[in-house]
Protein backbone atom coordinates (compact mmCIF):
# COMPACT_ATOMS: atom_id res chain seq x y z
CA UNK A 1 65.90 -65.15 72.29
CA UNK A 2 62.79 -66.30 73.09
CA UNK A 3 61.63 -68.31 76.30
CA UNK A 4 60.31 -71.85 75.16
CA UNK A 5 58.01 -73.19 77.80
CA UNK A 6 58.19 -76.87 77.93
CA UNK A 7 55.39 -79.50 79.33
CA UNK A 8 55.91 -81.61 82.65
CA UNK A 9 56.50 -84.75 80.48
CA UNK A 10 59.42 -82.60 78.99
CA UNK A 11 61.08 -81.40 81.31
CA UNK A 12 61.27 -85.07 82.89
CA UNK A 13 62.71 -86.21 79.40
CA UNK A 14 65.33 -83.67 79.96
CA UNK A 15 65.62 -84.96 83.24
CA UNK A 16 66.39 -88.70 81.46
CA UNK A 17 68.69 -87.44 79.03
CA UNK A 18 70.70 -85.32 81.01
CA UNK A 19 71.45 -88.46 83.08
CA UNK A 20 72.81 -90.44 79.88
CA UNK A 21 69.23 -91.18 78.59
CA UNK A 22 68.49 -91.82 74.71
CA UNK A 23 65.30 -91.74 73.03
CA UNK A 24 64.99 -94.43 70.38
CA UNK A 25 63.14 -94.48 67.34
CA UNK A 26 62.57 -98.63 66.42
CA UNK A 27 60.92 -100.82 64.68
CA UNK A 28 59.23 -103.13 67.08
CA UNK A 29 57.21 -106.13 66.63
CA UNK A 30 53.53 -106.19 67.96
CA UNK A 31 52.53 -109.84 69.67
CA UNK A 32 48.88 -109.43 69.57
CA UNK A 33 48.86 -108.82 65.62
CA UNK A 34 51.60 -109.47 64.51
CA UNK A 35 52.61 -106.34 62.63
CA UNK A 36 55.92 -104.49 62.93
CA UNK A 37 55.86 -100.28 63.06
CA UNK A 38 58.05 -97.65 64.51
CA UNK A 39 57.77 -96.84 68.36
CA UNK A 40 59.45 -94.17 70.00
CA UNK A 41 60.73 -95.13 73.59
CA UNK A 42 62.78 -92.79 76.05
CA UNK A 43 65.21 -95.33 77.33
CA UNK A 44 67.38 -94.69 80.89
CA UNK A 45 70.74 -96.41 81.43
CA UNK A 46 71.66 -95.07 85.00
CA UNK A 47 71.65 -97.43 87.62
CA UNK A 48 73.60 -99.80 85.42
CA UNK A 49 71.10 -101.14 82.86
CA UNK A 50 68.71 -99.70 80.70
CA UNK A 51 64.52 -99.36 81.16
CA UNK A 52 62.25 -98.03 78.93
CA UNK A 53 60.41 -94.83 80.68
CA UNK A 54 56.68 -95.35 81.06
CA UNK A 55 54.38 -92.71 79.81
CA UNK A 56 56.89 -90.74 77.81
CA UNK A 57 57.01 -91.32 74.15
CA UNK A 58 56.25 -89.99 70.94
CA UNK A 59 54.34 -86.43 71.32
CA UNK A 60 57.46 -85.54 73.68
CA UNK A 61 60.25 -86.55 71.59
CA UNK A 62 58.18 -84.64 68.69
CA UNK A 63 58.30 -81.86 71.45
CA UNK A 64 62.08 -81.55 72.31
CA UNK A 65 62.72 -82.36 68.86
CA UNK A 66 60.94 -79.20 67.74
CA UNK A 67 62.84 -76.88 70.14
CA UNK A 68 65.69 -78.15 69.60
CA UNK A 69 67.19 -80.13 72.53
CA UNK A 70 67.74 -83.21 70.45
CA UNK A 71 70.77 -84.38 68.27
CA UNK A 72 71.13 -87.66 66.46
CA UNK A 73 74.29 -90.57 68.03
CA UNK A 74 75.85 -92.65 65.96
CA UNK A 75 74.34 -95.84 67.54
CA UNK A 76 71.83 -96.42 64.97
CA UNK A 77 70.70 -99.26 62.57
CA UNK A 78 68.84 -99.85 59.95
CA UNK A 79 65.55 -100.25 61.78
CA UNK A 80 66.54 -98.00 64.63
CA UNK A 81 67.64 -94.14 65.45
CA UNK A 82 69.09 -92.71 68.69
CA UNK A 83 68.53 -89.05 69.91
CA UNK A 84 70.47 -87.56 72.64
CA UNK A 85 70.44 -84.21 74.30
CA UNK A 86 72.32 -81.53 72.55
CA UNK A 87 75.21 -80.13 73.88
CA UNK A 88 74.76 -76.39 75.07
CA UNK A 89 76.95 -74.43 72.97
C-alpha cells in the first residue's frame, strides 16, 4: 500500500473531522446577487456549537474525497450532503 501524502489544509481537515467535524455540501444563497449554488463548508461542532472553518473548502474536500477518508451520513437533504471521516477498518 502506497503512502498518500496529504497537504497542510488536509491534514487540519482530518484534524476537524476526527473531532466530530462534517463537511457539507449546500446550496447556499448569495446576498450580493442573489443567486443560489453549491458551497462546500468544513463545519466543527466541538465546543458545543457548530462554526464553519475558514479557509478550508472545496479543493480539500475534493482532496480527502479522492483518497478516500470520506464517507457519506445520513443527515442529508435535498439541497444538502454530509461527509464524515471514514472509519479505519
Amino acid at each position: 500500500m502506497q503512502q498518500i501524502e496529504l497537504s497542510s489544509r488536509a491534514k487540519l481537515a482530518l484534524g476537524v473531522l476526527a473531532g466530530g467535524g462534517r463537511f457539507v455540501i449546500r446550496l447556499e444563497r448569495n446576498n450580493y446577487t442573489g443567486r443560489s449554488q453549491f458551497k462546500t463548508r468544513l463545519v466543527d461542532y466541538s465546543g458545543g456549537r457548530s462554526s464553519m472553518v475558514r479557509g478550508i473548502s472545496g479543493a480539500t474536500f475534493h482532496e480527502l474525497d479522492r483518497a478516500g477518508f470520506l464517507e457519506i451520513t445520513g443527515e442529508g437533504t435535498s439541497v444538502s450532503t454530509y461527509y464524515k471521516a471514514r472509519a479505519q477498518v
